[in-house]
N, C-alpha and C. Protein backbone atom coordinates (compact mmCIF):
# COMPACT_ATOMS: atom_id res chain seq x y z
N UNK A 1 -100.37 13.90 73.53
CA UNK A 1 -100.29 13.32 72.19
C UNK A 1 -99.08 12.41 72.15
N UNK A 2 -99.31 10.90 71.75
CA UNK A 2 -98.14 10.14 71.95
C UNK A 2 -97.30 9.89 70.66
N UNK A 3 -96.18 9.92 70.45
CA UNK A 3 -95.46 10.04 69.31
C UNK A 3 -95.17 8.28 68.67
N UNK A 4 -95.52 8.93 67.32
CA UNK A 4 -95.55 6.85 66.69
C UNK A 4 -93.95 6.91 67.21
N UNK A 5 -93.80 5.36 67.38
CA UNK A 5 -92.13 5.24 67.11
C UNK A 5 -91.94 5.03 65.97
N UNK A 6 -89.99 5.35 65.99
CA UNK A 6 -89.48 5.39 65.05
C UNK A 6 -89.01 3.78 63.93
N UNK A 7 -89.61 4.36 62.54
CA UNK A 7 -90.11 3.00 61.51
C UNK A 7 -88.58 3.16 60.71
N UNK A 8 -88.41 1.57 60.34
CA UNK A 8 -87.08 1.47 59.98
C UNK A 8 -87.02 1.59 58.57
N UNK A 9 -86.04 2.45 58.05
CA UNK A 9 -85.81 2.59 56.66
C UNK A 9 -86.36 1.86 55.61
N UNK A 10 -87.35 2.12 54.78
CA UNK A 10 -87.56 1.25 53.25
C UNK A 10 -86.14 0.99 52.78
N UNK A 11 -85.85 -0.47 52.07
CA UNK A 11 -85.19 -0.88 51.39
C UNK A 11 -84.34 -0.30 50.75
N UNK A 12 -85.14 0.50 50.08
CA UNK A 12 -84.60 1.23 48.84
C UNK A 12 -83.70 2.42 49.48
N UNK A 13 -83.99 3.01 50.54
CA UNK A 13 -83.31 3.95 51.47
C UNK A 13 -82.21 3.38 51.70
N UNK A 14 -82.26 1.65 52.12
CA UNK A 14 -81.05 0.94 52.78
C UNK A 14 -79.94 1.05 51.56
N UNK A 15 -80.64 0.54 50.49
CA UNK A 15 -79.73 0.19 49.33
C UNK A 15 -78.90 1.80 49.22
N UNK A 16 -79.36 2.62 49.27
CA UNK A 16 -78.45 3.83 48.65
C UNK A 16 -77.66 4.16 49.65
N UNK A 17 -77.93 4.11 51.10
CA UNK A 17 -76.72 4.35 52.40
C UNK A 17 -75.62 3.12 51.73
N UNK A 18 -75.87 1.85 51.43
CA UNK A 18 -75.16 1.22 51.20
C UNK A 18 -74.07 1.63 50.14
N UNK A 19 -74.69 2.00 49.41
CA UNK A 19 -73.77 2.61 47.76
C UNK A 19 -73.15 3.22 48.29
N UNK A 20 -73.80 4.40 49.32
CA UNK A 20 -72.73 5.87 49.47
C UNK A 20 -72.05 5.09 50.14
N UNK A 21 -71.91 4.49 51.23
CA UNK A 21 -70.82 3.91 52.31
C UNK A 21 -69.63 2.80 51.72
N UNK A 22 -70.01 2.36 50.41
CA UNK A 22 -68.75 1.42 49.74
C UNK A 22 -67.73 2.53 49.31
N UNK A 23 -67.69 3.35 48.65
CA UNK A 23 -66.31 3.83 48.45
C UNK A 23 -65.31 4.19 49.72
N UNK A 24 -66.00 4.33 50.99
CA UNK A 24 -65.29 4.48 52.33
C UNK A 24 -65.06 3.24 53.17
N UNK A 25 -65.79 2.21 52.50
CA UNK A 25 -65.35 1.24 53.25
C UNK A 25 -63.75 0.26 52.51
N UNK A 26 -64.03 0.49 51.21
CA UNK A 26 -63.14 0.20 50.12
C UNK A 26 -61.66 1.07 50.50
N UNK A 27 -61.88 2.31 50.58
CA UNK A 27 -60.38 3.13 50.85
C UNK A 27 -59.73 2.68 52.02
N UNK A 28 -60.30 2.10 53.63
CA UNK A 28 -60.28 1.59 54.43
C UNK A 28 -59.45 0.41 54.15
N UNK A 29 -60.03 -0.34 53.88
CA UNK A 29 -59.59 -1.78 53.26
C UNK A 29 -58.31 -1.88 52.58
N UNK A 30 -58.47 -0.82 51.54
CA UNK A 30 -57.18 -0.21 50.71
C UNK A 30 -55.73 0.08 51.93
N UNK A 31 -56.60 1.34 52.75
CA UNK A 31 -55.67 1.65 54.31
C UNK A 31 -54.58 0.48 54.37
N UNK A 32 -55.43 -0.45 54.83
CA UNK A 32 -54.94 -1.21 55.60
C UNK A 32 -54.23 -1.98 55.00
N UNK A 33 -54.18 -2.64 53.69
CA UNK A 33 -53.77 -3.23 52.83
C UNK A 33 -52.25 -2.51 52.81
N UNK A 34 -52.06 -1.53 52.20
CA UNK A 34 -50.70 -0.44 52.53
C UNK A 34 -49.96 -0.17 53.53
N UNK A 35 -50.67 0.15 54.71
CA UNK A 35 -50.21 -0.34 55.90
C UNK A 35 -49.48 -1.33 56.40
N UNK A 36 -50.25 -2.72 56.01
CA UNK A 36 -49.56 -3.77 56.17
C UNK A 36 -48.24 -3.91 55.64
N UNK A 37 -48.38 -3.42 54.36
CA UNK A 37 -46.99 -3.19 53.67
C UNK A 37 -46.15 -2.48 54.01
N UNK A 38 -46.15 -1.47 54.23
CA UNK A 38 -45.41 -0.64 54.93
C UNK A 38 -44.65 -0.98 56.23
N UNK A 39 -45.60 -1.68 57.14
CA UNK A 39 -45.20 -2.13 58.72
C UNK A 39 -44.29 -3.47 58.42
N UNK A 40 -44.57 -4.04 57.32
CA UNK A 40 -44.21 -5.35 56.74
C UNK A 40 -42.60 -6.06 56.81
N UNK A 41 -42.18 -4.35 56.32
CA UNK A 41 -40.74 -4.41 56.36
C UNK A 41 -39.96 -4.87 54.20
N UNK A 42 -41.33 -5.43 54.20
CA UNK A 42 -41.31 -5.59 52.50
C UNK A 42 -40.81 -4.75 51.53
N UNK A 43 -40.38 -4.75 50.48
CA UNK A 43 -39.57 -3.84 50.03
C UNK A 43 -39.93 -3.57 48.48
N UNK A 44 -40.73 -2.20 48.90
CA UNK A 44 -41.92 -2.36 47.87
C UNK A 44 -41.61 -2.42 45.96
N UNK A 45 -40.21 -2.32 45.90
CA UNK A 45 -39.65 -2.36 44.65
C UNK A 45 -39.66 -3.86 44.25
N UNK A 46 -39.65 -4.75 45.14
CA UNK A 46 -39.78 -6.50 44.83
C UNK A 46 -41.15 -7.01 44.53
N UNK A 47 -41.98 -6.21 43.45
CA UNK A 47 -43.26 -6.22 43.10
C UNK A 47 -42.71 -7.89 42.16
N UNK A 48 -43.49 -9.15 42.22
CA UNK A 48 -43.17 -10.34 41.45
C UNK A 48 -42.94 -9.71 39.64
N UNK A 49 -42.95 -10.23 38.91
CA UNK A 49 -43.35 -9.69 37.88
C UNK A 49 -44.04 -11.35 37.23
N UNK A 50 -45.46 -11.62 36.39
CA UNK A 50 -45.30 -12.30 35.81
C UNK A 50 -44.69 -12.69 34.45
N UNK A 51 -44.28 -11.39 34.05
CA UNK A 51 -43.03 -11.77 32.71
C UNK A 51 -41.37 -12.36 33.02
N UNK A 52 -41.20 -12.66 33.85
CA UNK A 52 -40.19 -13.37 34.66
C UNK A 52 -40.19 -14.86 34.40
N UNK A 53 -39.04 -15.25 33.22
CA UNK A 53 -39.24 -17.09 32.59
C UNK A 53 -39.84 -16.30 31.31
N UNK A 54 -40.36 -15.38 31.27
CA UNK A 54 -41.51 -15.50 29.84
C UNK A 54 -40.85 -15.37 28.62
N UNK A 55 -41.21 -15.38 27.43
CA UNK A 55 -40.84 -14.73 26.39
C UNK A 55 -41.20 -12.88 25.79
N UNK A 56 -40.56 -12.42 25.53
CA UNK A 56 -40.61 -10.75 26.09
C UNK A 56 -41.51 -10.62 24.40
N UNK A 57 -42.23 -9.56 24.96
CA UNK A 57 -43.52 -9.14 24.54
C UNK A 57 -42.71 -8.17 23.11
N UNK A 58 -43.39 -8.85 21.69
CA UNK A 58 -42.75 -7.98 20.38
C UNK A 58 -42.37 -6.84 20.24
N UNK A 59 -41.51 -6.18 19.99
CA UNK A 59 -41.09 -5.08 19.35
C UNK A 59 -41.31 -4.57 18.30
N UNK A 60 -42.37 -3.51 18.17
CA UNK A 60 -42.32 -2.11 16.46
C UNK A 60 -42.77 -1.57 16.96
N UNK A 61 -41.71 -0.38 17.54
CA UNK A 61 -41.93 0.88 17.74
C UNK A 61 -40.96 1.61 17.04
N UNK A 62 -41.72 2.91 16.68
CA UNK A 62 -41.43 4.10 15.99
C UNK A 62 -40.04 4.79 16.24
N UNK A 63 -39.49 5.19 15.39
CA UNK A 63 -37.76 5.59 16.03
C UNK A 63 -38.35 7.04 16.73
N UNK A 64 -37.20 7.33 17.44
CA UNK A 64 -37.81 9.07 18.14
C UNK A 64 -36.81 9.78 17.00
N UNK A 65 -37.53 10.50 16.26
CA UNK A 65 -37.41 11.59 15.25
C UNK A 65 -36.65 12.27 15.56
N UNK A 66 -35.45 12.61 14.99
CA UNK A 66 -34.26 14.10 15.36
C UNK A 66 -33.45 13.11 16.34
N UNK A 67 -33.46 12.29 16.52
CA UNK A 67 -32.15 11.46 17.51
C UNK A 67 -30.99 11.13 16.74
N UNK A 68 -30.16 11.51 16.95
CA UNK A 68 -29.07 11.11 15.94
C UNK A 68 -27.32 10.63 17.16
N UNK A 69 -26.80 9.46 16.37
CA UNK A 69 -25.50 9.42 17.01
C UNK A 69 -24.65 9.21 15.87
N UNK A 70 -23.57 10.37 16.03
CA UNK A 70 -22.33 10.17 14.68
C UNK A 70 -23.10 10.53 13.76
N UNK A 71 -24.01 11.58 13.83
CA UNK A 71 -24.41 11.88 12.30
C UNK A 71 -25.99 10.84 11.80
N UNK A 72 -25.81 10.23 12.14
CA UNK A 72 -26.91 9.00 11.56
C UNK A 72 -27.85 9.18 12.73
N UNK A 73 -29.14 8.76 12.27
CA UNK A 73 -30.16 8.54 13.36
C UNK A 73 -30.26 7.73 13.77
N UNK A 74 -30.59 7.53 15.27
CA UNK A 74 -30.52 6.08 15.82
C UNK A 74 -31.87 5.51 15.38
N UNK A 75 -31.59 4.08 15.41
CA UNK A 75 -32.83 3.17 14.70
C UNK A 75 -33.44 3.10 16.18
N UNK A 76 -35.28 2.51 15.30
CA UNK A 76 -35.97 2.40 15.67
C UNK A 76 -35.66 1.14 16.60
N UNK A 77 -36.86 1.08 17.52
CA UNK A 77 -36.63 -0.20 18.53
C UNK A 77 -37.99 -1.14 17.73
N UNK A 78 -37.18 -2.42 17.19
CA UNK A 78 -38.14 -3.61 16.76
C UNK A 78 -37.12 -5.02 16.93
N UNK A 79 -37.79 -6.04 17.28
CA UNK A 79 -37.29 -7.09 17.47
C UNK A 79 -35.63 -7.16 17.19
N UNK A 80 -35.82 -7.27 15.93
CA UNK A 80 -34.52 -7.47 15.55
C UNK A 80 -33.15 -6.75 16.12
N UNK A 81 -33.64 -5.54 16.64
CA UNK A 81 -32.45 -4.51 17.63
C UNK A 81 -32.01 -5.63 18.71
N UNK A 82 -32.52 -6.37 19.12
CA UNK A 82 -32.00 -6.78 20.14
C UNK A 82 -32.18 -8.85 20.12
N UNK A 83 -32.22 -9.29 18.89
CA UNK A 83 -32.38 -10.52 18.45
C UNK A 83 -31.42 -10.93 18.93
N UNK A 84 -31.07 -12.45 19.51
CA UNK A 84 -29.80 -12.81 19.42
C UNK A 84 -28.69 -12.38 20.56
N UNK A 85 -28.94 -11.06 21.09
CA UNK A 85 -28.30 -10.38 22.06
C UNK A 85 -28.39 -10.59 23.41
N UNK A 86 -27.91 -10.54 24.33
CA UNK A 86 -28.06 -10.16 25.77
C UNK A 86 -28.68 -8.84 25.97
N UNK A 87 -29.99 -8.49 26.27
CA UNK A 87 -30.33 -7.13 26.01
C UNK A 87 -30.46 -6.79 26.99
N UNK A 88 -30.40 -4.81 27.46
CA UNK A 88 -31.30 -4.77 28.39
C UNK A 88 -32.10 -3.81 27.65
N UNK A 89 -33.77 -3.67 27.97
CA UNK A 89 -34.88 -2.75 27.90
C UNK A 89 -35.17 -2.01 28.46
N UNK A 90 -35.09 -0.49 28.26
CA UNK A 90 -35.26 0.56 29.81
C UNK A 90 -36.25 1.50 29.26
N UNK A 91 -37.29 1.07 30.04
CA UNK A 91 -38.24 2.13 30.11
C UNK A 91 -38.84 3.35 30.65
N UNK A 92 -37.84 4.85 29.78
CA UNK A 92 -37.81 6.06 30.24
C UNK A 92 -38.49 7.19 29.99
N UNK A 93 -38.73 8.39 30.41
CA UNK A 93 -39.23 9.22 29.90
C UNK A 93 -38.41 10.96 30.21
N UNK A 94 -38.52 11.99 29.37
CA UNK A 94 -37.64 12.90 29.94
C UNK A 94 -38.40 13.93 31.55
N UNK A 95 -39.81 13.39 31.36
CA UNK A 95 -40.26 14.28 32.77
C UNK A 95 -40.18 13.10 33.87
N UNK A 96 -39.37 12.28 34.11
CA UNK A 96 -39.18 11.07 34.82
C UNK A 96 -38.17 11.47 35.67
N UNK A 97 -38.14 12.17 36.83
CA UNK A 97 -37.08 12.64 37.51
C UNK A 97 -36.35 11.69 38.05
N UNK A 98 -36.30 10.26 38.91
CA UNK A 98 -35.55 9.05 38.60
C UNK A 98 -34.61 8.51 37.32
N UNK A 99 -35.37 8.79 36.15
CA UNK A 99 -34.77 8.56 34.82
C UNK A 99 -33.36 9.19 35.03
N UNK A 100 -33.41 10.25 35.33
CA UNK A 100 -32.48 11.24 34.99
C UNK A 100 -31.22 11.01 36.09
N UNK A 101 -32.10 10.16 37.72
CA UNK A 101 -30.60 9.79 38.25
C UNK A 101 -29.99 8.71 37.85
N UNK A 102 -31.03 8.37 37.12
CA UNK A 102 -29.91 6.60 37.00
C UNK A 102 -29.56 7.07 35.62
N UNK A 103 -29.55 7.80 34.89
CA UNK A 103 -28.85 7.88 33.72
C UNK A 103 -27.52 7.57 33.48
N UNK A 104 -26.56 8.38 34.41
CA UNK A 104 -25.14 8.02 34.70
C UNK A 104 -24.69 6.12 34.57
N UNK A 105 -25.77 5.75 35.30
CA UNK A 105 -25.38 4.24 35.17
C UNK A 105 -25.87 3.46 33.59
N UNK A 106 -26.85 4.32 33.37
CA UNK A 106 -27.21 3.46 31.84
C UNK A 106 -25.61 3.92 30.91
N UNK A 107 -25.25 4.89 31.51
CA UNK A 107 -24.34 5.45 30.54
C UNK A 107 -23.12 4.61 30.46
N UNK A 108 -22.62 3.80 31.65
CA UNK A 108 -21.87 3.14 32.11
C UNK A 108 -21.96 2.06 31.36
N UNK A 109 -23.58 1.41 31.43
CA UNK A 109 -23.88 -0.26 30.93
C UNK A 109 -23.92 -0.03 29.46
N UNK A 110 -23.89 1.20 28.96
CA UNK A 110 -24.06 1.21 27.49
C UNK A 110 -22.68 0.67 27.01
N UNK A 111 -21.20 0.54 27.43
CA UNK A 111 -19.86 0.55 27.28
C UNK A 111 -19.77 -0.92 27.51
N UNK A 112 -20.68 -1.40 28.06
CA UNK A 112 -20.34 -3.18 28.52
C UNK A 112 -20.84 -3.43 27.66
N UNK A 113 -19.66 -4.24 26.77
CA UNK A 113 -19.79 -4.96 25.21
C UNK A 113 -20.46 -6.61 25.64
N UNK A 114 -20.82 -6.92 26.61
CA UNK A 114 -22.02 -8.08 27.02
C UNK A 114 -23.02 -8.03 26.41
N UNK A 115 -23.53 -7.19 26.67
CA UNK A 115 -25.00 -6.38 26.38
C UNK A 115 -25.36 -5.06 25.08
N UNK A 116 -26.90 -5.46 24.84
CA UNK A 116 -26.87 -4.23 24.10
C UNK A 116 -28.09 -3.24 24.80
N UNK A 117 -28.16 -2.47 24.83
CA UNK A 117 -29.21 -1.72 25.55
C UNK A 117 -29.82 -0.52 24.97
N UNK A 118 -30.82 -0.53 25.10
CA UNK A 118 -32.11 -0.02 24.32
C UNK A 118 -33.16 0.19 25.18
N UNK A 119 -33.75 1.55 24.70
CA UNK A 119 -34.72 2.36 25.40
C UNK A 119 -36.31 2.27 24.66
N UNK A 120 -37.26 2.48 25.83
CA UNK A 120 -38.72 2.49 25.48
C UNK A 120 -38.67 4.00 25.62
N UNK A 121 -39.06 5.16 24.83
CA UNK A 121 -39.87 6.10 25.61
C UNK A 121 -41.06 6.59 25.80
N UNK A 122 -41.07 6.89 27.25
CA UNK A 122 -42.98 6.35 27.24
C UNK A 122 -43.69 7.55 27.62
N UNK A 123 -44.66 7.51 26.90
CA UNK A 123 -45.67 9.18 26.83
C UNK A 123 -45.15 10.44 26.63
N UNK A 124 -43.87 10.45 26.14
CA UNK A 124 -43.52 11.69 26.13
C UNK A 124 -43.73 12.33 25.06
N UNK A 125 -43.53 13.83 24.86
CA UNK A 125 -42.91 14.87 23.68
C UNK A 125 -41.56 14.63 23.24
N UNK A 126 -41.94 14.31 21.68
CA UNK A 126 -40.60 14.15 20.92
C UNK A 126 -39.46 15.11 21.47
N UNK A 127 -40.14 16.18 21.45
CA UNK A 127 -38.58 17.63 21.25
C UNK A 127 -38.19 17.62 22.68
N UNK A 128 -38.89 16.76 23.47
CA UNK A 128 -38.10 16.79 25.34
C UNK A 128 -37.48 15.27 24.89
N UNK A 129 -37.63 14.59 24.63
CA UNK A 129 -37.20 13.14 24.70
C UNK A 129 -35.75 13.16 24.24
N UNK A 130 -35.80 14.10 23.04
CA UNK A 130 -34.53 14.16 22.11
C UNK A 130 -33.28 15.24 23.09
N UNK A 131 -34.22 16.39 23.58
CA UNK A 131 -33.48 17.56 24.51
C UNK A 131 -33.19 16.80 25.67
N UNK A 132 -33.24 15.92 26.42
CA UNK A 132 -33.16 14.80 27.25
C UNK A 132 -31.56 14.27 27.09
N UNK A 133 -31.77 13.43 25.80
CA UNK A 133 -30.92 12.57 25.60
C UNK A 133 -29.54 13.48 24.56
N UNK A 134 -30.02 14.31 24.53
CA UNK A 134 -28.91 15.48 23.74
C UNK A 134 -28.10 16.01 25.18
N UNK A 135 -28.25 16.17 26.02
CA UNK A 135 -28.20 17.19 27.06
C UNK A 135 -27.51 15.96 27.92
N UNK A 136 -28.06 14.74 28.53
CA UNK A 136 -27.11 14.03 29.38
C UNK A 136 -26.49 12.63 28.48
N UNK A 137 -26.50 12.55 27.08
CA UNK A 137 -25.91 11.42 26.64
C UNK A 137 -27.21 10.56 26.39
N UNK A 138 -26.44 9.63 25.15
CA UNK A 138 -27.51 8.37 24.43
C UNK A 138 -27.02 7.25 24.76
N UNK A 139 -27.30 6.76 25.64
CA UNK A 139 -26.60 5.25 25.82
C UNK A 139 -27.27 4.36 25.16
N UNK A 140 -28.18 4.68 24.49
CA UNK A 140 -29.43 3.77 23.92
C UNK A 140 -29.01 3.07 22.38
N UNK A 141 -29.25 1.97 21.83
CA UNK A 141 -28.42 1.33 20.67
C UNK A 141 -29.71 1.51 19.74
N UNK A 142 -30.77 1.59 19.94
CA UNK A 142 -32.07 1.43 19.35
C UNK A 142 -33.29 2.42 20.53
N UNK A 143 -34.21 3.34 20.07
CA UNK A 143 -34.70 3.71 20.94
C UNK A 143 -36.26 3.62 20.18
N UNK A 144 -36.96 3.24 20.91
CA UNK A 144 -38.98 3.83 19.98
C UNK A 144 -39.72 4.25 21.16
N UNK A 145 -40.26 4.85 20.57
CA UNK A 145 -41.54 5.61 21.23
C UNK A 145 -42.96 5.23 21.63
N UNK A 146 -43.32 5.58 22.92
CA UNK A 146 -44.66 4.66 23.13
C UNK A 146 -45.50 6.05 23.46
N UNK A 147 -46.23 6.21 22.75
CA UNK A 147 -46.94 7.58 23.11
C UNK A 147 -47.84 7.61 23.61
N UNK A 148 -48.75 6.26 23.51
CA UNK A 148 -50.01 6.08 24.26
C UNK A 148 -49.80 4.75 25.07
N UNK A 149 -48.40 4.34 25.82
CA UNK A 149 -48.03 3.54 26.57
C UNK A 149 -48.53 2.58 26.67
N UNK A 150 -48.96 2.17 25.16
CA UNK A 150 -49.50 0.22 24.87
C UNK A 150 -47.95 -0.78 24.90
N UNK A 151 -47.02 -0.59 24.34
CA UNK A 151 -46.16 -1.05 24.86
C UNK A 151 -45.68 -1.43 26.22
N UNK A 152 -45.80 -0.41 27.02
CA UNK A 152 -45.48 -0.27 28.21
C UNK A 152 -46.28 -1.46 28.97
N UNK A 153 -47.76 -1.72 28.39
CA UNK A 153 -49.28 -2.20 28.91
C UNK A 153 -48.29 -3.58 28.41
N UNK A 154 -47.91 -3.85 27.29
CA UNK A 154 -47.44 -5.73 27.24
C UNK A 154 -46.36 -5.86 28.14
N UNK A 155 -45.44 -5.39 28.65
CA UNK A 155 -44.17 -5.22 29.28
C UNK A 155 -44.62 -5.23 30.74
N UNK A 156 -45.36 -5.21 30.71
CA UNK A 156 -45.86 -4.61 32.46
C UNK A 156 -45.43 -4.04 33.28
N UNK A 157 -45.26 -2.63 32.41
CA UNK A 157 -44.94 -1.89 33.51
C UNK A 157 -45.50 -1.35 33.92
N UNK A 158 -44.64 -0.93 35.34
CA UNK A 158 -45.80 -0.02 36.63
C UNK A 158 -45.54 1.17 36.62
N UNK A 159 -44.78 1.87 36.18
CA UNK A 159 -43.83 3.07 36.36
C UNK A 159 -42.82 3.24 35.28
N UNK A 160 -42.67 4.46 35.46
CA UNK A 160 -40.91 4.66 34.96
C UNK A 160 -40.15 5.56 35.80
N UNK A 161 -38.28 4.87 35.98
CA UNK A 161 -38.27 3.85 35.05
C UNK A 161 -38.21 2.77 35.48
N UNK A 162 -38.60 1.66 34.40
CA UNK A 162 -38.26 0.10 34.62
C UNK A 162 -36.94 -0.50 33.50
N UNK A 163 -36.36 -1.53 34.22
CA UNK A 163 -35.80 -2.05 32.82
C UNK A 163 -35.82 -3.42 33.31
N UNK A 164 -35.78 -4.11 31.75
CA UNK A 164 -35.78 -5.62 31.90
C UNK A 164 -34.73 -6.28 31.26
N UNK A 165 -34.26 -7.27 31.66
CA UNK A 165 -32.53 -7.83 31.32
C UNK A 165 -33.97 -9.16 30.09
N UNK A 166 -33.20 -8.88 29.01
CA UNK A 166 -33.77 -10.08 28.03
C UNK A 166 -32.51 -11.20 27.49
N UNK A 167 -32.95 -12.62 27.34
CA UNK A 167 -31.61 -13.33 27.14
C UNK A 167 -31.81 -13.38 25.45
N UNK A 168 -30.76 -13.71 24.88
CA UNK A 168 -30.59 -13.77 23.23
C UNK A 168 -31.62 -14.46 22.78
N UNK A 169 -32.06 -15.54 23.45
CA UNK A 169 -33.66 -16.13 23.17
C UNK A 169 -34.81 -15.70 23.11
N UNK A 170 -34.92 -14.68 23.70
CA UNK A 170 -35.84 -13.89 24.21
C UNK A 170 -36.48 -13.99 25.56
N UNK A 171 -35.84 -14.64 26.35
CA UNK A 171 -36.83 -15.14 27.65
C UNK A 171 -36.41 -13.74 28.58
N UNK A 172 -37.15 -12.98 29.17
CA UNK A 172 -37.40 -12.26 30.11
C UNK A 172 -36.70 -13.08 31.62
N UNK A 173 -35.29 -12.15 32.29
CA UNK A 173 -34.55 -12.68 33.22
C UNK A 173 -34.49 -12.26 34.33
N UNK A 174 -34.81 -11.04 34.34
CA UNK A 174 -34.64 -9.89 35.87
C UNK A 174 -35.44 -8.47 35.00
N UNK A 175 -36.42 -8.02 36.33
CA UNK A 175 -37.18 -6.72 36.19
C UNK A 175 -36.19 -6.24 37.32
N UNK A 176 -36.14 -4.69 36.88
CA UNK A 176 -35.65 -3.64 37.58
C UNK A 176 -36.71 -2.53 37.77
N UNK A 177 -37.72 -2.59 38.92
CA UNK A 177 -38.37 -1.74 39.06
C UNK A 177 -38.02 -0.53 39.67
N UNK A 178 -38.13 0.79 39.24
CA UNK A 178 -37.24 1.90 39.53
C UNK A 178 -36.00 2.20 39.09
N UNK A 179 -35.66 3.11 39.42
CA UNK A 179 -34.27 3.26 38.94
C UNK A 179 -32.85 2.79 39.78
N UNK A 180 -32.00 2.21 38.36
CA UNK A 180 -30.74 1.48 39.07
C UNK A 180 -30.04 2.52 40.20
N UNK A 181 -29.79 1.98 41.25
CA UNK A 181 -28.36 2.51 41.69
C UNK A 181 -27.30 1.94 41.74
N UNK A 182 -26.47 2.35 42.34
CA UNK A 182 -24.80 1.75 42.42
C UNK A 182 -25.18 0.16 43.47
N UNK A 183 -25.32 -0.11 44.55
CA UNK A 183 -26.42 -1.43 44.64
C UNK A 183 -27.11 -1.77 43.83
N UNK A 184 -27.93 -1.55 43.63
CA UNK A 184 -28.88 -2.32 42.73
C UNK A 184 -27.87 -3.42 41.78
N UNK A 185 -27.67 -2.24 40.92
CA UNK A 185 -26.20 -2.75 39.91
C UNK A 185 -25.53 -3.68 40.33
N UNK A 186 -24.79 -3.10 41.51
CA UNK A 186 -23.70 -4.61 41.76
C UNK A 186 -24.30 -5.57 42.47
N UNK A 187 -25.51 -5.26 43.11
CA UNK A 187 -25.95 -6.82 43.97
C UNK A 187 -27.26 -7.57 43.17
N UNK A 188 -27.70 -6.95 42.20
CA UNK A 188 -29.03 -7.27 41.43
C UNK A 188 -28.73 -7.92 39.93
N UNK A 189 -28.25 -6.97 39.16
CA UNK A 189 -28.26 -6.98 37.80
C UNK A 189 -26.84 -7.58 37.14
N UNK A 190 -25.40 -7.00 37.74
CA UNK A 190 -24.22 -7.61 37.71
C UNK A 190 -24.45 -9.09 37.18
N UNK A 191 -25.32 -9.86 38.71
CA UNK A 191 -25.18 -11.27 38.97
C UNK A 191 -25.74 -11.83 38.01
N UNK A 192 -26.72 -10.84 37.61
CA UNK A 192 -27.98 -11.47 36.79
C UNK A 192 -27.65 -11.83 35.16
N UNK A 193 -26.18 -10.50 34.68
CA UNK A 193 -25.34 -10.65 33.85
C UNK A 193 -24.85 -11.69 33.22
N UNK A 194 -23.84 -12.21 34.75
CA UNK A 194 -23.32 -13.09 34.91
C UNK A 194 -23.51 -14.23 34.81
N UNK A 195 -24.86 -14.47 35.40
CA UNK A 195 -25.76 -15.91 35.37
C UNK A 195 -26.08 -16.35 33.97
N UNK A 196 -26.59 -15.11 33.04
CA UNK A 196 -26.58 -15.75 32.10
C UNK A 196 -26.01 -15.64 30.81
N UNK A 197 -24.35 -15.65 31.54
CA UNK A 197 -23.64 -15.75 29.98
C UNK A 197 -22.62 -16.65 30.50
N UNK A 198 -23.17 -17.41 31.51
CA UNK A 198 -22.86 -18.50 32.06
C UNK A 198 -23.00 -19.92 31.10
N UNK A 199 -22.53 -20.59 30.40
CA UNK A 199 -22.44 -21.97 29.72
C UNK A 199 -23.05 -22.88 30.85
N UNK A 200 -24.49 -23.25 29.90
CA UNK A 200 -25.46 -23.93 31.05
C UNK A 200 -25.99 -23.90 31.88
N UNK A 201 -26.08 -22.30 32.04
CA UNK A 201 -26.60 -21.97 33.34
C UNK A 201 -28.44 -22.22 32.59
């Protein structure tokens, strides 16, 4: 008895090997994509930003409830907190274990009468946000709350934390993706200071 040979898949068979086999060919692709980066030598915190030149994305957000400095509650974060100013914008949260090392340095830049600096906080619980900033210091001049991180979505951020240096105009000057360190600071943000409270720069 001679055996038919073997008949090649209906279409419709092809089409569904196909479906199942894209999410593995996609993670692959992905692989390699990361890889490259990695072997690259690239330095994956120098993500471009396109809000860089821009004009920085509005402010009204909600004050964080129970925050208080000297008795008074600190105000909410809306435009006007930071109109006119050399600002910086730092976008933190209290389960943000980075947040918490670069704190020391926000604490530092809060004292440089250049600048005024002001916090996003993003997705968190009020009563950790406040136990946060009770517990290691408020360097923050204005702080609001992003609870469902639409703010965060105009700002573009990728993470926390981020912060962004804004000029009194409002133009967006330097992203700080991750958290500052003692480098960062003096070879990144210092200059970036500097540059623009520069006459004509």
């Amino acid at each position: 008895m001679s055996s038919l040979p073997d008949e090649a898949p209906p279409p419709a068979s092809r089409r569904r090997l196909l479906i199942a086999f894209l999410p593995l060919v996609l993670f692959i692709a992905l692989a390699g994509v990361f890889l490259y980066q990695l072997g690259s030598g690239n330095d994956a915190s120098k993500i471009p930003s396109v809000l860089i030149g821009a004009k920085a994305p509005s402010l009204d957000l909600a004050p964080l409830e129970g925050l208080t400095a000297d008795g008074a509650p600190v105000p909410a974060l809306n435009d006007a907190a930071i109109a006119g100013r050399l600002s910086l914008v730092n976008v933190w949260a209290s389960w943000c274990v980075p947040c918490r090392q670069e704190h020391p340095i926000l604490l530092e830049l809060a004292r440089d009468p250049r600048i005024v600096l002001v916090g996003i906080n993003y997705k968190d619980k009020t009563e950790n946000a406040v136990r946060f900033l009770d517990e290691l210091g408020n360097p923050f001049a204005a702080v609001g709350i992003d609870p469902n991180g639409k703010a965060a979505i105009d700002w573009g951020v990728y993470g926390v934390p981020e912060t962004y240096l804004v000029a009194p105009d409002g133009e967006i000057l330097f992203k700080q993706i991750g958290p500052f360190t003692v480098d960062a600071l003096r070879d990144k943000l210092l200059p970036e200071i500097e540059k623009a409270l520069t006459p004509g720069a």
